[in-house]
C-alpha atoms as a PDB file:
ATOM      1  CA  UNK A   1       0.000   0.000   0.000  1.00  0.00           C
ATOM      2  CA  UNK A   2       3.305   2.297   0.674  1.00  0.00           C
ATOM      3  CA  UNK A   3       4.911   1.263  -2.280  1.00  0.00           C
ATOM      4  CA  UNK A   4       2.048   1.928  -5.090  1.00  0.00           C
ATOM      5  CA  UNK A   5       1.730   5.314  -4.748  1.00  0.00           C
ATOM      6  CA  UNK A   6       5.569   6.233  -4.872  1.00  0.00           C
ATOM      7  CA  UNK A   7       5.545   3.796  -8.511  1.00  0.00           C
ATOM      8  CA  UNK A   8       2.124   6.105  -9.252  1.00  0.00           C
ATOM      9  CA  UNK A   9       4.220   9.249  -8.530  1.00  0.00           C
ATOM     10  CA  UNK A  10       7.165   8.486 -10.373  1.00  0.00           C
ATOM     11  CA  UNK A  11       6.073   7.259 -13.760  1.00  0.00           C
ATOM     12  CA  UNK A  12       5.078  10.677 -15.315  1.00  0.00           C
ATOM     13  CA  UNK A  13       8.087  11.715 -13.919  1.00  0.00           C
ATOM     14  CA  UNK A  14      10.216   9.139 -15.948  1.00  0.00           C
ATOM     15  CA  UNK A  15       7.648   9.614 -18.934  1.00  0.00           C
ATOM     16  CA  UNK A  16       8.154  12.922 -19.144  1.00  0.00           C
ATOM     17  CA  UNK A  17      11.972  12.949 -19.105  1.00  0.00           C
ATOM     18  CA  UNK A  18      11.888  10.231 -21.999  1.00  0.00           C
ATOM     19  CA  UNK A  19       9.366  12.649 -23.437  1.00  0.00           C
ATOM     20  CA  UNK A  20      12.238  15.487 -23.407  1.00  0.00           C
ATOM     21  CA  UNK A  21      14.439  13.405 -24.363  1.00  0.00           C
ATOM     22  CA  UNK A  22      12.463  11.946 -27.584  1.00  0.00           C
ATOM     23  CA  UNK A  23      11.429  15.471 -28.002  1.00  0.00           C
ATOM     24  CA  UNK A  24      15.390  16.641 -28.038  1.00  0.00           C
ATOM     25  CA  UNK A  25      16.571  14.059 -30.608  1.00  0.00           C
ATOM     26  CA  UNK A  26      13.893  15.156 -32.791  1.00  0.00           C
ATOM     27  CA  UNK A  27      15.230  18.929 -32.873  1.00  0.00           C
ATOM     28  CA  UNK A  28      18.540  17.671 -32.948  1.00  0.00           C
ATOM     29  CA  UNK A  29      18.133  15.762 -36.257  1.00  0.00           C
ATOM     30  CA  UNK A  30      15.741  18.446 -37.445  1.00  0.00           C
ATOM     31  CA  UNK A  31      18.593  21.147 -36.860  1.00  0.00           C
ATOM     32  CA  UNK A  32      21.019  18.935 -38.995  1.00  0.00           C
ATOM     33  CA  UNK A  33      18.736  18.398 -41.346  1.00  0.00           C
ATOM     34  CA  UNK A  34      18.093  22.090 -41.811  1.00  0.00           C
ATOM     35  CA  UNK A  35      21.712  22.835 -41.934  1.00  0.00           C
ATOM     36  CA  UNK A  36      22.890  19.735 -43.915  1.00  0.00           C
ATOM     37  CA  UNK A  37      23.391  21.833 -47.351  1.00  0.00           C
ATOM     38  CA  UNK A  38      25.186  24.939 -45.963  1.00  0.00           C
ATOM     39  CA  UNK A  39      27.117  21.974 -43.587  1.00  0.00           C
ATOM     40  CA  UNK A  40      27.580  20.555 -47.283  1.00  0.00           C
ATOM     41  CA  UNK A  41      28.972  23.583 -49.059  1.00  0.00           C
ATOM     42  CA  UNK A  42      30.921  24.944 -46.052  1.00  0.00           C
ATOM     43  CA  UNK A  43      32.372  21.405 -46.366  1.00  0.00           C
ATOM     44  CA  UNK A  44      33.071  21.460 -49.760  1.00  0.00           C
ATOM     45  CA  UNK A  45      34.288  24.982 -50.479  1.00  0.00           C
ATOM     46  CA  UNK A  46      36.285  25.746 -46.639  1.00  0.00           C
ATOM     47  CA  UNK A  47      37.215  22.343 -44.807  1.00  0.00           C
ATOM     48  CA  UNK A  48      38.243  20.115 -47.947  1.00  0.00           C
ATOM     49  CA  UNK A  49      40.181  23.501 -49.565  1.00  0.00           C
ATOM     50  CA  UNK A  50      42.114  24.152 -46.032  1.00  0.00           C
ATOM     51  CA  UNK A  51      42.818  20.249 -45.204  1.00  0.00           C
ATOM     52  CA  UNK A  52      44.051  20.169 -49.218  1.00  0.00           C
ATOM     53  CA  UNK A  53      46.589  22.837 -48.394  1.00  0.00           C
ATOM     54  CA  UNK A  54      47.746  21.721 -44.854  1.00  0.00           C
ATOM     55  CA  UNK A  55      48.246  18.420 -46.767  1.00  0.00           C
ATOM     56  CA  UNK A  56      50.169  20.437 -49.499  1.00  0.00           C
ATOM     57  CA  UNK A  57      52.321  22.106 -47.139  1.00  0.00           C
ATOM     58  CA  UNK A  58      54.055  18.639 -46.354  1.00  0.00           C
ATOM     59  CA  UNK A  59      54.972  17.859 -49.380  1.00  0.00           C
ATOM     60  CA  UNK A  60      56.993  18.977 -52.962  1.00  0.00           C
ATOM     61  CA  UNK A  61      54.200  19.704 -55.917  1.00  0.00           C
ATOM     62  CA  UNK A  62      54.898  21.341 -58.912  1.00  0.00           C
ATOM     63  CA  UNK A  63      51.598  20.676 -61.059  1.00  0.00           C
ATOM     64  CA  UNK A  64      53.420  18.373 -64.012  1.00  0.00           C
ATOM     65  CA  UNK A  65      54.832  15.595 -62.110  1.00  0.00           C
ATOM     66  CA  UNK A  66      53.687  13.606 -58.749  1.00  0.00           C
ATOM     67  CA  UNK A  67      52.831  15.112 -55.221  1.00  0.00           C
ATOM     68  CA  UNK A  68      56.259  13.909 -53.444  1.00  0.00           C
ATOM     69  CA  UNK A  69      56.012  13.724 -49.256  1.00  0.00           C
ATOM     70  CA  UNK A  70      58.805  16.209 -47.713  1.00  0.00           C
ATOM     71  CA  UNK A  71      57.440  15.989 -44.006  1.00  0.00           C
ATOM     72  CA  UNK A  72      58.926  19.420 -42.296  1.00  0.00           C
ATOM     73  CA  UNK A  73      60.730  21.185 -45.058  1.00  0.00           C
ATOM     74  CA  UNK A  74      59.229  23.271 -46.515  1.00  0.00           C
ATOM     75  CA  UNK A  75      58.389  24.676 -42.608  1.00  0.00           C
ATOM     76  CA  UNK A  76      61.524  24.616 -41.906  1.00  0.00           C
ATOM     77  CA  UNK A  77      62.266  26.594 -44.725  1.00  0.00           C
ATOM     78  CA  UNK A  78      59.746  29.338 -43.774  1.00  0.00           C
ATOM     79  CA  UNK A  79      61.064  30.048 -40.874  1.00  0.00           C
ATOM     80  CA  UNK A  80      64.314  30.101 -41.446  1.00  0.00           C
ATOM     81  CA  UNK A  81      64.052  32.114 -44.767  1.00  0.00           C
ATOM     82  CA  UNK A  82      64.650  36.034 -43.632  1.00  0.00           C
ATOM     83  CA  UNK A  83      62.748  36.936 -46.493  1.00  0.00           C
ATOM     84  CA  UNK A  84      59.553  35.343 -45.226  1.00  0.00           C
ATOM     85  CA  UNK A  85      60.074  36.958 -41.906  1.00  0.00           C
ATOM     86  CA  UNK A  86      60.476  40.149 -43.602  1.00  0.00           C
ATOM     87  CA  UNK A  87      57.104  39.523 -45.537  1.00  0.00           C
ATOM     88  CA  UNK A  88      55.468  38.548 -42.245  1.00  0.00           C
ATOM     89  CA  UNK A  89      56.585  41.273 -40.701  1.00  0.00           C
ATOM     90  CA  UNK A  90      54.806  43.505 -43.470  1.00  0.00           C
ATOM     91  CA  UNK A  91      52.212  41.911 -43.415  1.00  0.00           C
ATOM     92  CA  UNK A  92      51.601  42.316 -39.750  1.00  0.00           C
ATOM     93  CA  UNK A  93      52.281  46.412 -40.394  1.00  0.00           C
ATOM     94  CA  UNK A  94      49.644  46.290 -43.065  1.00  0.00           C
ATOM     95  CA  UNK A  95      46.891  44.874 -40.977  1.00  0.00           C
ATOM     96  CA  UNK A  96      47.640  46.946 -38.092  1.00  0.00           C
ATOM     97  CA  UNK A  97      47.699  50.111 -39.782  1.00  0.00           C
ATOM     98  CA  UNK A  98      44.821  49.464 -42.008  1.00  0.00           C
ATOM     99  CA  UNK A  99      43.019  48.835 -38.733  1.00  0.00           C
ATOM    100  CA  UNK A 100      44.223  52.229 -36.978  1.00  0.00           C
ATOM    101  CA  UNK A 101      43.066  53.794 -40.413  1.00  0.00           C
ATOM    102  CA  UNK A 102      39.892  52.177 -40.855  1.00  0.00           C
ATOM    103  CA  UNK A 103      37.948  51.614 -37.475  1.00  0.00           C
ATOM    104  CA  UNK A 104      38.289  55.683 -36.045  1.00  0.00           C
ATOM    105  CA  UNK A 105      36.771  56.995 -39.922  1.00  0.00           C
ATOM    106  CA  UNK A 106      34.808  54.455 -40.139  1.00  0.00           C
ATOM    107  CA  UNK A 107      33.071  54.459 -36.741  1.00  0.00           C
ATOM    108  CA  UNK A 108      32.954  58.496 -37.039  1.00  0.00           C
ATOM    109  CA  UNK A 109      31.189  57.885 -40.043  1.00  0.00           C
ATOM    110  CA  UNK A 110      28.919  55.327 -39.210  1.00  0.00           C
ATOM    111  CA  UNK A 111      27.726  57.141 -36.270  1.00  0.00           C
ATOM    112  CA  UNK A 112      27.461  60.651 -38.302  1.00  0.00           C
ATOM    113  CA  UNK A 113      24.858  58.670 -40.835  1.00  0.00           C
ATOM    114  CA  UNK A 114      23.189  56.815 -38.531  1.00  0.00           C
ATOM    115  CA  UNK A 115      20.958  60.581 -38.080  1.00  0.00           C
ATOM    116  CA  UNK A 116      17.138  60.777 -39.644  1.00  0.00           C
ATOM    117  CA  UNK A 117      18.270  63.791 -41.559  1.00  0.00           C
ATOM    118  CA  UNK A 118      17.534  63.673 -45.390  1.00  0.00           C
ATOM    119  CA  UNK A 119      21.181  65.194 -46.223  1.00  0.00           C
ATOM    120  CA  UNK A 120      22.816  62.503 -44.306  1.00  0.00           C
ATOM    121  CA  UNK A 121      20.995  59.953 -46.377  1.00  0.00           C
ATOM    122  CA  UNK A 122      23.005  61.750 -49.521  1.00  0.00           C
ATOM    123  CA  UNK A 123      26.242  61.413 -47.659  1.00  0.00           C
ATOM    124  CA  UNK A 124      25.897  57.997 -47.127  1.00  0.00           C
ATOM    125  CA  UNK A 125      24.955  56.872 -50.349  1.00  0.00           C
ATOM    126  CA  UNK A 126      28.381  58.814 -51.314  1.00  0.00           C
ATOM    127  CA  UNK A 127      30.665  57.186 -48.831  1.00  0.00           C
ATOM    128  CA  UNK A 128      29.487  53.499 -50.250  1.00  0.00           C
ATOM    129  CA  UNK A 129      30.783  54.673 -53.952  1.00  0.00           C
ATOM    130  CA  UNK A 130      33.886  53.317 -53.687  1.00  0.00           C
ATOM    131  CA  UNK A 131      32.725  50.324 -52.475  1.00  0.00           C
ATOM    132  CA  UNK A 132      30.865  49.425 -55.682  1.00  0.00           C
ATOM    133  CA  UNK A 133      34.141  50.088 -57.509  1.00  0.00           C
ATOM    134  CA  UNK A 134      36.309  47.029 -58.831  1.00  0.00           C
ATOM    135  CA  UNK A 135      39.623  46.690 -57.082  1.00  0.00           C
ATOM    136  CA  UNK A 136      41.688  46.328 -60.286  1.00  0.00           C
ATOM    137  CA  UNK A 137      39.501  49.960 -61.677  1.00  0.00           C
ATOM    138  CA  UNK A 138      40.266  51.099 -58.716  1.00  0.00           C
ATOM    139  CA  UNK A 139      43.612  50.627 -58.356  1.00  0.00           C
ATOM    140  CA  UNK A 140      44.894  51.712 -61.817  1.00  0.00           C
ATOM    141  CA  UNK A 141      42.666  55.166 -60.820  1.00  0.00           C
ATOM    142  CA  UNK A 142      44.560  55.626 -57.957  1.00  0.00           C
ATOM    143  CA  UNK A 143      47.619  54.924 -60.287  1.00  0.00           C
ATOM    144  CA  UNK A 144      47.213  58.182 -62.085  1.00  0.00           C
ATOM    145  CA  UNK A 145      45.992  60.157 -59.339  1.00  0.00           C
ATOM    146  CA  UNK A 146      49.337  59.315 -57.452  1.00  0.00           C
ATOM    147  CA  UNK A 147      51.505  59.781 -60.449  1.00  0.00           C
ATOM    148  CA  UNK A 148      54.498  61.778 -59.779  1.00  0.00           C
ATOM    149  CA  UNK A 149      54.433  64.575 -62.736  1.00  0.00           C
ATOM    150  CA  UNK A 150      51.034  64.422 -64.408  1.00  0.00           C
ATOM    151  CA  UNK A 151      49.074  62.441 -61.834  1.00  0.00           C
ATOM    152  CA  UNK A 152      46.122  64.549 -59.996  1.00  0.00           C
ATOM    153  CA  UNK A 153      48.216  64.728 -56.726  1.00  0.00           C
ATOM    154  CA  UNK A 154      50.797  66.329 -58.530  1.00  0.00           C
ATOM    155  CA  UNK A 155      48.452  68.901 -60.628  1.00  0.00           C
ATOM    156  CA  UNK A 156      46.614  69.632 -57.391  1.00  0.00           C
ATOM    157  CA  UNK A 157      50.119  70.013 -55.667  1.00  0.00           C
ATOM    158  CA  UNK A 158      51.274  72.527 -58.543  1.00  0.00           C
ATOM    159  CA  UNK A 159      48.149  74.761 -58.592  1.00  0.00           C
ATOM    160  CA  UNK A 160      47.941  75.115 -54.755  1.00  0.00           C
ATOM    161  CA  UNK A 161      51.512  75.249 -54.099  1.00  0.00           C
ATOM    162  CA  UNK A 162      51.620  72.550 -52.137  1.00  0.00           C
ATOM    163  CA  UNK A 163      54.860  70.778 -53.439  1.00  0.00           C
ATOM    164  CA  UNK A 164      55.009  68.011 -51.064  1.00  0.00           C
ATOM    165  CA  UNK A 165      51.872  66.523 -53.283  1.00  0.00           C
ATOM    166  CA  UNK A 166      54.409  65.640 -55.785  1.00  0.00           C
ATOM    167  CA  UNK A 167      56.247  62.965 -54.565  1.00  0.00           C
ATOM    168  CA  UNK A 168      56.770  59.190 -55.725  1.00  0.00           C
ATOM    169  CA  UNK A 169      54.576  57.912 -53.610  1.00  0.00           C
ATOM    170  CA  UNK A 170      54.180  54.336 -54.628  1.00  0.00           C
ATOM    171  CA  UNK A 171      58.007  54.778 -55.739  1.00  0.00           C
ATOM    172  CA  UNK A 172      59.451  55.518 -52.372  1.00  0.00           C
ATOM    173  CA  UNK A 173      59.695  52.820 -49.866  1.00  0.00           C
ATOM    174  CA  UNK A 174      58.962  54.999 -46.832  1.00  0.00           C
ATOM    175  CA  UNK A 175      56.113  56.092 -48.515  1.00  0.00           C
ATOM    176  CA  UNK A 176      54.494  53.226 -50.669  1.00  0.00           C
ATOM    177  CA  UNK A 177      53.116  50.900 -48.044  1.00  0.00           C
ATOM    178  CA  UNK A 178      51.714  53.680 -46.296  1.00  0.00           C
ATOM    179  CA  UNK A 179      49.868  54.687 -49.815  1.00  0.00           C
ATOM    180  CA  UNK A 180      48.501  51.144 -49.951  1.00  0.00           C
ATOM    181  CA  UNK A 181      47.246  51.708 -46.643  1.00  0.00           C
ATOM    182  CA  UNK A 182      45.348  54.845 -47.478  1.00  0.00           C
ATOM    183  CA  UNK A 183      43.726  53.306 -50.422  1.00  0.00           C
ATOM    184  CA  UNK A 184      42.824  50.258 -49.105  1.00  0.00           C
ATOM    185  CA  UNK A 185      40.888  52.245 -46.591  1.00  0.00           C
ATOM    186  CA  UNK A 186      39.383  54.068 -48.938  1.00  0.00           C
ATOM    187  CA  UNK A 187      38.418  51.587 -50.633  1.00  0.00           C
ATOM    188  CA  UNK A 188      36.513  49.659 -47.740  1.00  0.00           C
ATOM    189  CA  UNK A 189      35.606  52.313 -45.397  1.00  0.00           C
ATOM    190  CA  UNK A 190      32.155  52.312 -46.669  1.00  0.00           C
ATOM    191  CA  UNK A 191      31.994  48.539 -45.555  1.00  0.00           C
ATOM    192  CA  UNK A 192      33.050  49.235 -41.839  1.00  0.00           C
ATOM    193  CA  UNK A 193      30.773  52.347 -42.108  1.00  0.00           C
ATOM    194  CA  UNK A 194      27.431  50.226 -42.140  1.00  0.00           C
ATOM    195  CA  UNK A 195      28.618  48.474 -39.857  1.00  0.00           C
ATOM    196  CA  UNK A 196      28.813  50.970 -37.241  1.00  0.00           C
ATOM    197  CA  UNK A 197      25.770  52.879 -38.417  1.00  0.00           C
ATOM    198  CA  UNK A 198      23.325  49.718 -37.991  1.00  0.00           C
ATOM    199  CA  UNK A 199      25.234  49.211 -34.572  1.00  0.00           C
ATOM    200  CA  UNK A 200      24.531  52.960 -33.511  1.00  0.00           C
ATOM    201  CA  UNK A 201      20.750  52.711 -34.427  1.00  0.00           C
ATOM    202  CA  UNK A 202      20.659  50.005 -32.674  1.00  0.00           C
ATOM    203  CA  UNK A 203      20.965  51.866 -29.331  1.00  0.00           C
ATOM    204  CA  UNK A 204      18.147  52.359 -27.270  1.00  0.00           C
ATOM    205  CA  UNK A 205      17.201  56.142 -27.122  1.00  0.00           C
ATOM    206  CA  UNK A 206      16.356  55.495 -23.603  1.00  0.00           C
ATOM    207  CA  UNK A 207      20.019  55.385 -22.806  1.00  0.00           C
ATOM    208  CA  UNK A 208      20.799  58.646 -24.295  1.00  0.00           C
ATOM    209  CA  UNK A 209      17.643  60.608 -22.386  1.00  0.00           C
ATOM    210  CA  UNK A 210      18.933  58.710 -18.970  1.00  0.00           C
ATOM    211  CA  UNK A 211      22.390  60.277 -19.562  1.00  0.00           C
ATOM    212  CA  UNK A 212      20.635  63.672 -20.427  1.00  0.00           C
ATOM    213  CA  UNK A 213      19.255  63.192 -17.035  1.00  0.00           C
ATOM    214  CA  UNK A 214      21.965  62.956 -15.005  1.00  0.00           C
ATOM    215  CA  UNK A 215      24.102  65.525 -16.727  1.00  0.00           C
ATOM    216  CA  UNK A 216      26.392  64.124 -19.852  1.00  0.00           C
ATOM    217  CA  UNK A 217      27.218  65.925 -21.996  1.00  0.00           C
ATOM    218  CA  UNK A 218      27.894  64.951 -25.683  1.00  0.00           C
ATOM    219  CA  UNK A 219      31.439  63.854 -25.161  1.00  0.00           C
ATOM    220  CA  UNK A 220      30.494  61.905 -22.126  1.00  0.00           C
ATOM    221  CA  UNK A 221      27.472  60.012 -23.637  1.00  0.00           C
ATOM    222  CA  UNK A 222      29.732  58.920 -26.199  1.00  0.00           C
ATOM    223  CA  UNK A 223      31.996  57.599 -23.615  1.00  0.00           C
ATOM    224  CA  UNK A 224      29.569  56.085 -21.467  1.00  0.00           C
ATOM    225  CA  UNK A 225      26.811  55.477 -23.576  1.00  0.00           C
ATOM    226  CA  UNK A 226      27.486  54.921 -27.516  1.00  0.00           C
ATOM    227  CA  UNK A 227      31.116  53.218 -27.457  1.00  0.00           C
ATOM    228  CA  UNK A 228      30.103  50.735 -24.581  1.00  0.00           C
ATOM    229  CA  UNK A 229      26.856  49.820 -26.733  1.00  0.00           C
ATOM    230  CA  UNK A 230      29.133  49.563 -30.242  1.00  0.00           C
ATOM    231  CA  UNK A 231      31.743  46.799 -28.417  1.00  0.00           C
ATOM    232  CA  UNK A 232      30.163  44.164 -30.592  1.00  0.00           C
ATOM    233  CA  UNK A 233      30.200  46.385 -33.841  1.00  0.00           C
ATOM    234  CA  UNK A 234      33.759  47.154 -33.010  1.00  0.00           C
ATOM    235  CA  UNK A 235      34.486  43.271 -32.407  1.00  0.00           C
ATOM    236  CA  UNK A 236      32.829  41.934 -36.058  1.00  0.00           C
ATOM    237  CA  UNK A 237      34.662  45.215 -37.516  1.00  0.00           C
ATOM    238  CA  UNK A 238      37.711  44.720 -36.414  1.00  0.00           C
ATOM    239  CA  UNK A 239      37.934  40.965 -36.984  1.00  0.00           C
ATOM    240  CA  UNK A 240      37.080  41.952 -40.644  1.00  0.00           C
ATOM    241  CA  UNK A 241      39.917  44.773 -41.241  1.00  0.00           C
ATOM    242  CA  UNK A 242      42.652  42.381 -39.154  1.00  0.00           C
ATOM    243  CA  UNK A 243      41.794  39.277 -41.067  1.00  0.00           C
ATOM    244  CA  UNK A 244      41.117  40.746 -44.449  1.00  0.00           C
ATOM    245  CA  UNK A 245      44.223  42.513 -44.367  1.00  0.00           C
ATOM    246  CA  UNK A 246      46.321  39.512 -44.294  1.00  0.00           C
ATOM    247  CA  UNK A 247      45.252  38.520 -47.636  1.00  0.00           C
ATOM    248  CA  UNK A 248      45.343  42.327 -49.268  1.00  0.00           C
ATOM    249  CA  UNK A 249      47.016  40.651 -52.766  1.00  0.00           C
ATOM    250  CA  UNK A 250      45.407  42.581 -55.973  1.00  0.00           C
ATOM    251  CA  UNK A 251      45.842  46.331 -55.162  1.00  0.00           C
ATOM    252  CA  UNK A 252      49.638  45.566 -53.706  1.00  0.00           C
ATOM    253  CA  UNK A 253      50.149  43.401 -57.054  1.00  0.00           C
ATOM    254  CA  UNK A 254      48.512  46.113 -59.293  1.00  0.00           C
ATOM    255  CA  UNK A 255      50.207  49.179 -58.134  1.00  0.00           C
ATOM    256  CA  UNK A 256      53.591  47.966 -56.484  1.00  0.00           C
ATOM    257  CA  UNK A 257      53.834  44.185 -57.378  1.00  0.00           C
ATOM    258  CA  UNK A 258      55.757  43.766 -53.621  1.00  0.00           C
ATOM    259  CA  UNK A 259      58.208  47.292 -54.018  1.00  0.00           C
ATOM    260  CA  UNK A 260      60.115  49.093 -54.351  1.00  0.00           C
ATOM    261  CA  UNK A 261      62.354  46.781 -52.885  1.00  0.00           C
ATOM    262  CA  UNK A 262      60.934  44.626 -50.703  1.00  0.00           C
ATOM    263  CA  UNK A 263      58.924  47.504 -48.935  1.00  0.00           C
ATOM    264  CA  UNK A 264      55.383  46.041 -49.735  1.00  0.00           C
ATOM    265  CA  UNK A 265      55.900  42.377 -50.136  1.00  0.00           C
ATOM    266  CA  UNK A 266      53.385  40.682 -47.970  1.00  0.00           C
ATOM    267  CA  UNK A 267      53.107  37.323 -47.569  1.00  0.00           C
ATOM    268  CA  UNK A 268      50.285  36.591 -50.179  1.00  0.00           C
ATOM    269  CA  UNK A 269      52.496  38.117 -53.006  1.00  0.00           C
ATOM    270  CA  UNK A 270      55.445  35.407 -51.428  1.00  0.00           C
ATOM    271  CA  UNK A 271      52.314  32.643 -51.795  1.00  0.00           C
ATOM    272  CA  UNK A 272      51.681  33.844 -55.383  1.00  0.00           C
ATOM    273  CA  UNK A 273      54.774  34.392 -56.526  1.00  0.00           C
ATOM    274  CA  UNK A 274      55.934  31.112 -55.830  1.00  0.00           C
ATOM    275  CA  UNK A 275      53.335  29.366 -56.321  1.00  0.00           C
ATOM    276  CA  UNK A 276      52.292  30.198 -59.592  1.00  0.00           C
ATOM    277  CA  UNK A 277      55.563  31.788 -60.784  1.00  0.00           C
ATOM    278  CA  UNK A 278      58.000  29.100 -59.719  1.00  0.00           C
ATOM    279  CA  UNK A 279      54.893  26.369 -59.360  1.00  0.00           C
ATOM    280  CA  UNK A 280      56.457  25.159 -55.658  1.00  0.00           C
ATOM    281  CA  UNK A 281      53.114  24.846 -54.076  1.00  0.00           C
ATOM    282  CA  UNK A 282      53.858  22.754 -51.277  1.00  0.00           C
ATOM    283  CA  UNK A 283      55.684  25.588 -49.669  1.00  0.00           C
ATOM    284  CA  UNK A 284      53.034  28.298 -51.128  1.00  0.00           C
ATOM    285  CA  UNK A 285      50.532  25.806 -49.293  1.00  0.00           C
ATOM    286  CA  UNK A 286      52.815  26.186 -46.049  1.00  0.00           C
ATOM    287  CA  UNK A 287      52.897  30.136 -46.247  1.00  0.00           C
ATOM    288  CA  UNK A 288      48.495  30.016 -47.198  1.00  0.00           C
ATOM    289  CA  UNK A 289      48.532  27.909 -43.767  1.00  0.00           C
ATOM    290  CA  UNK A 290      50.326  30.390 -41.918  1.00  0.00           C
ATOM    291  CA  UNK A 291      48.194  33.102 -43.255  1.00  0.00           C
ATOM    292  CA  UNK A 292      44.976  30.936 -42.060  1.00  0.00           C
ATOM    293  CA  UNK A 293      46.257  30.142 -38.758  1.00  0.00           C
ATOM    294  CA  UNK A 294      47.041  34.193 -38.095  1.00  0.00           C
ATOM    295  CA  UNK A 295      43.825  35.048 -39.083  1.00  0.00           C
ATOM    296  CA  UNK A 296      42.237  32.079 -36.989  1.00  0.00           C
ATOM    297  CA  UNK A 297      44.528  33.441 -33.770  1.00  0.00           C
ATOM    298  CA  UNK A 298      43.200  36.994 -33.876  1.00  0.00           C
ATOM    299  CA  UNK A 299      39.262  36.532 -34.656  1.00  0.00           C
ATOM    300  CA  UNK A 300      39.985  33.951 -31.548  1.00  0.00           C
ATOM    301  CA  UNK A 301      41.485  36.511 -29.427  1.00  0.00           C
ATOM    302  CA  UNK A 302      39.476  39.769 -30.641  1.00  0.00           C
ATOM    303  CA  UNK A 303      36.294  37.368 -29.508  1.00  0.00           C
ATOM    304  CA  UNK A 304      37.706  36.437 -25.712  1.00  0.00           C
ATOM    305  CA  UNK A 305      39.108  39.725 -25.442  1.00  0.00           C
ATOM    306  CA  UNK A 306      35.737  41.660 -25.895  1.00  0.00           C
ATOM    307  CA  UNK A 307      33.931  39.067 -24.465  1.00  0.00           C
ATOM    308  CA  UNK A 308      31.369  39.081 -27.921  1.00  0.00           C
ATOM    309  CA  UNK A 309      31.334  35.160 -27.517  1.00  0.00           C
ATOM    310  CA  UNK A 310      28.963  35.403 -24.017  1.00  0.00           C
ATOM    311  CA  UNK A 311      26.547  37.187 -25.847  1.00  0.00           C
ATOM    312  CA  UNK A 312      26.027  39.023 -22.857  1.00  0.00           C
ATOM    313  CA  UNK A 313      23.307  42.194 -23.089  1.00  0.00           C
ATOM    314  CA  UNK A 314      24.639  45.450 -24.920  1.00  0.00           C
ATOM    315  CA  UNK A 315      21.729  47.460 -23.114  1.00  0.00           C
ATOM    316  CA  UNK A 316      24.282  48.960 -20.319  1.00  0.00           C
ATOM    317  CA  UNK A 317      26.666  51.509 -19.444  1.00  0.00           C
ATOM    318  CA  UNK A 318      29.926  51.808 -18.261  1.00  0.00           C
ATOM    319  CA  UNK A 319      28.673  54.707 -15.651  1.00  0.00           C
END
């Protein structure tokens, strides 16, 4: 009589937990089946490419004849080349200027546009022009803007008397990567820009009237208010310039082709040049892997670092 009741009491217990249970597998398999084609093309066009060149990197291919197995050496090749150390270092340079170029403009920008009014509607629709452009148009524009006697710089340079506009500027090599810097920025600005402008309309007005309240002014609600609330804006932008900039290839190879010197080679024009100039692309494979396990590193530590992974609230201060 003890005992029948407590079996009573338990089995919707137990029923219910298979219940979950029964009810979890379902969504599970429902979830995979809802993802199984991007799963399928992420396969097909990121995992099988990247395991393909980590593969590569181990071995001696030159297209014509057989893929030969040469475990470490073309690793041990890398690092001990001082001209891929040089490239590394440039390419490091690159990304972290492009960032300090990009993200301040861009954020400024975005948070200029963001506004209701009509005429910032018109300014935004010219800040994405370049953005439409082509990179190879693009490039041989900036080409004869930058030339040194007829170029626009120069005509501008000669009609304000500004002389310092006339200047070699791809030809120098104190100058030239800093160009590439400049133009890459303006060249994906715009990108960054929307970014920050969907991230700044996405802050609660409420925010702004509470800080009215208790006394900010404008350059303390951006403090406290508006750069707290973009974090996660600044996070995805950020990742984008760092990572991106490791593979900046076509404008480099358009208007410098790695000089003068050595000044702009980065390491994608090392990858390209020898892989499809001296076809060695088990060691062009080993440099592509390096360039994928940077870019893996930083989105990592950009993500723990801000904290975006806990998806934590963005309604909040920093009062």
């Amino acid at each position: 009589m003890v005992a029948t009741p407590a079996v009573l009491h338990r089995s919707p217990v137990v029923g219910s937990r298979s219940a979950k249970t029964a009810a979890r597998r379902r969504g599970f398999f429902a979830d995979v089946v809802g993802l199984s084609p991007t799963l399928a093309l992420y396969g097909a066009f990121i995992v099988v490419p990247t395991a393909f060149a980590v593969f590569l990197s181990f071995t001696h291919w030159n297209v014509d004849g057989p893929i030969r197995w040469a475990g470490f050496a073309n690793w041990r090749e890398f690092f001990s080349d001082p001209v891929s150390y040089h490239s590394l270092l440039v390419t490091l340079e690159l990304a972290g200027l492009s960032w300090l170029a990009q993200t301040p403009v861009a954020m400024a920008l975005g948070i200029f546009i963001a506004g209701t009014q009509r005429y910032r509607a018109i300014y935004a629709t010219l800040y994405l022009l370049p953005l439409l452009m082509s990179t190879a148009g693009l490039s041989l524009m900036w080409e004869d803007v930058l030339f040194p006697q007829y170029g626009g710089l120069a005509w501008l340079g000669r009609h304000v008397h500004m002389a310092f506009l006339s200047q070699t500027w791809l030809g120098s090599p104190n100058l030239a990567l800093y160009t590439i810097v400049v133009i890459i920025a303006w060249q994906f600005v715009p990108f960054h820009t929307l970014i920050f402008q969907a991230g700044r309309r996405a802050i609660a007005s409420e925010l702004y009237d509470a800080a009215s309240v208790d006394g900010a002014n404008v350059r303390q609600s951006f403090w406290h208010v508006t750069l707290p609330q973009l974090r996660y804006s600044i996070v995805t932008s950020s990742t984008l310039v760092l990572v991106g900039s490791l593979t900046y290839f076509d404008i480099i190879y358009i208007l410098t082709q790695g000089g003068p010197g050595d000044s702009t080679r980065v390491l994608a024009m090392d990858m390209y040049n020898i892989g499809f100039n001296q076809t060695e692309f088990g060691y062009a494979s080993a440099i592509a892997t390096v360039l994928g396990a940077i870019g893996i590193v930083l989105a990592i530590l950009l993500v723990r670092l801000s904290g975006f992974g806990s998806m934590e609230g963005t309604q909040e201060g920093i009062w």
